[in-house]
Protein backbone atom coordinates (compact mmCIF):
# COMPACT_ATOMS: atom_id res chain seq x y z
CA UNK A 1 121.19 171.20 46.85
CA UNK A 2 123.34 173.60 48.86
CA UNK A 3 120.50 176.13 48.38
CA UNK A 4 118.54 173.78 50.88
CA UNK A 5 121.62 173.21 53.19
CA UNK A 6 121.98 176.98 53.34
CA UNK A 7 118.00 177.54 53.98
CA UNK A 8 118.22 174.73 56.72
CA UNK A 9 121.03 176.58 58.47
CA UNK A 10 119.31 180.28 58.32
CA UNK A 11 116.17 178.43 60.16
CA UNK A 12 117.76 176.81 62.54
CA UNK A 13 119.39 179.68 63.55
CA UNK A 14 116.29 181.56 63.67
CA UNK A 15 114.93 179.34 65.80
CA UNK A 16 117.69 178.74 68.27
CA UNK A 17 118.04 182.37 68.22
CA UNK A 18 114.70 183.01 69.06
CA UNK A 19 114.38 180.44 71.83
CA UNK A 20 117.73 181.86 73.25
CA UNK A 21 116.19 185.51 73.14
CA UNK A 22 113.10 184.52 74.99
CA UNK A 23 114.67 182.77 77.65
CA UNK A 24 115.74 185.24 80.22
CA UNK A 25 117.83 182.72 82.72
CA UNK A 26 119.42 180.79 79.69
CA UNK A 27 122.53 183.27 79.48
CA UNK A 28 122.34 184.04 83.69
CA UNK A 29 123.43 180.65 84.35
CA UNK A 30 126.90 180.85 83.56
CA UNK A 31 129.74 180.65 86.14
CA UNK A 32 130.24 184.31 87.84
CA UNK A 33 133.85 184.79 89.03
CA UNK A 34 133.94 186.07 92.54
CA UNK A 35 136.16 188.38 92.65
CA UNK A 36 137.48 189.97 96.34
CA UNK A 37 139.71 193.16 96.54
CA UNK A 38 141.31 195.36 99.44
CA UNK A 39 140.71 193.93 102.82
CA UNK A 40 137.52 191.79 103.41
CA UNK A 41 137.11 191.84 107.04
CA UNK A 42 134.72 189.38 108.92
CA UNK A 43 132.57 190.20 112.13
CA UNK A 44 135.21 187.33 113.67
CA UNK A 45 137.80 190.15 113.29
CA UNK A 46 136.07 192.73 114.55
CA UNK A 47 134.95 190.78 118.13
CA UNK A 48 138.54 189.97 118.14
CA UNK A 49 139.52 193.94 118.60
CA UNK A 50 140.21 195.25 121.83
CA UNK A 51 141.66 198.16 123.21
CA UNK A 52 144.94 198.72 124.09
CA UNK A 53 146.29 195.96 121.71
CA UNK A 54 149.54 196.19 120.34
CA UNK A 55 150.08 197.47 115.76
CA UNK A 56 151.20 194.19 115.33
CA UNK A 57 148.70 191.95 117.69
CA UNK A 58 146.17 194.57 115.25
CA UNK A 59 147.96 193.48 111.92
CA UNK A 60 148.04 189.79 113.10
CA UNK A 61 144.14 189.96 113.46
CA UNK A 62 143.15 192.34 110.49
CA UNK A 63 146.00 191.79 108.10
CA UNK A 64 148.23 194.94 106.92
CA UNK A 65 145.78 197.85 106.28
CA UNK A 66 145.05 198.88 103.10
CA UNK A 67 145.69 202.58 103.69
CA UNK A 68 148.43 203.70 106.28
CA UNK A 69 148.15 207.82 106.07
CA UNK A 70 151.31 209.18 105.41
CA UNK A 71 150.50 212.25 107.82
CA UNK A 72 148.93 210.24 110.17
CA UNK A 73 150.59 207.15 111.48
CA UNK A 74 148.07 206.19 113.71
CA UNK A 75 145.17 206.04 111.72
CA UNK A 76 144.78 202.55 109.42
CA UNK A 77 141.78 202.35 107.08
CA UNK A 78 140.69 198.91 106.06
CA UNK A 79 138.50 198.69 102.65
CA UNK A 80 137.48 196.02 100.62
CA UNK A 81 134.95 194.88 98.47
CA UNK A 82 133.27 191.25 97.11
CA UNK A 83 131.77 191.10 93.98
CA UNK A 84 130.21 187.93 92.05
CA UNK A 85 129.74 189.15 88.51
CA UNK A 86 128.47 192.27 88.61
CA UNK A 87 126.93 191.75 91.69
CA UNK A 88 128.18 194.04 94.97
CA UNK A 89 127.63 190.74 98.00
CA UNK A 90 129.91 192.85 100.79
CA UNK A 91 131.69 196.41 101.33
CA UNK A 92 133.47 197.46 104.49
CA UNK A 93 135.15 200.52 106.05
CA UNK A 94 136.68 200.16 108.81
CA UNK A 95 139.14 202.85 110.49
CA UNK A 96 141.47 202.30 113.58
CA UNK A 97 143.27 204.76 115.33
CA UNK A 98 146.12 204.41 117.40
CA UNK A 99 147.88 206.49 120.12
CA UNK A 100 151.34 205.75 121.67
CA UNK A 101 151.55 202.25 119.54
CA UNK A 102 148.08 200.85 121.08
CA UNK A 103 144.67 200.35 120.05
CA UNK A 104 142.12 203.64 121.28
CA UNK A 105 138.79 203.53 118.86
CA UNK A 106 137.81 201.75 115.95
CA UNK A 107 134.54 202.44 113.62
CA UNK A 108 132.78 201.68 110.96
CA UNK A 109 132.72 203.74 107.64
CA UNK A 110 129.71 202.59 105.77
CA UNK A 111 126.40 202.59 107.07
CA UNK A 112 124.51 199.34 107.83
CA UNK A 113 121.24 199.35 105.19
């Protein structure tokens, strides 16, 4: 009697394995975390710069940057990256540069495709 039990089990699994295996979008359905690092910066942001503003009106836009160079204090870089699953959605670049405390030039790092 268990023999049978035991043969049911090996062909079910057979089965659902084989149904799983041939269904390509069976396993893609599952939740994908979305995961954001380093500075995600929005077009609204970037239409908000002007020249001549202040480091801090800058910072109060854009956030803190995510790389202040040591030997440089007036050039802020501004990366970040979104991801779903393994999935690349956005990636900016951005770099500001400063003279005498105010904003002179900002540009874009990464080329538009």
């Amino acid at each position: 009697m268990s023999s049978r039990i035991l043969l049911k089990n090996i062909i079910f699994s057979l089965i659902f394995f084989s149904a799983v295996s041939c269904s390509g979008n069976l396993l893609d359905n599952f939740y994908k975390v979305p995961v954001a690092q380093g500075n995600i910066i929005t077009p609204e942001m970037i239409s908000k710069l002007e020249v001549g503003l202040t480091e801090i009106q800058v910072k109060y836009i854009m956030g803190s940057p995510s790389v202040s160079d040591a030997f440089n204090s007036n050039r802020w870089d501004y990366i970040g990256s979104y991801r779903i699953g393994s999935q690349l959605e956005t990636q900016n670049h951005y770099t500001l540069y400063f003279e005498k405390g105010k904003l002179v030039e900002w540009k874009n790092n990464i080329s538009e495709k």
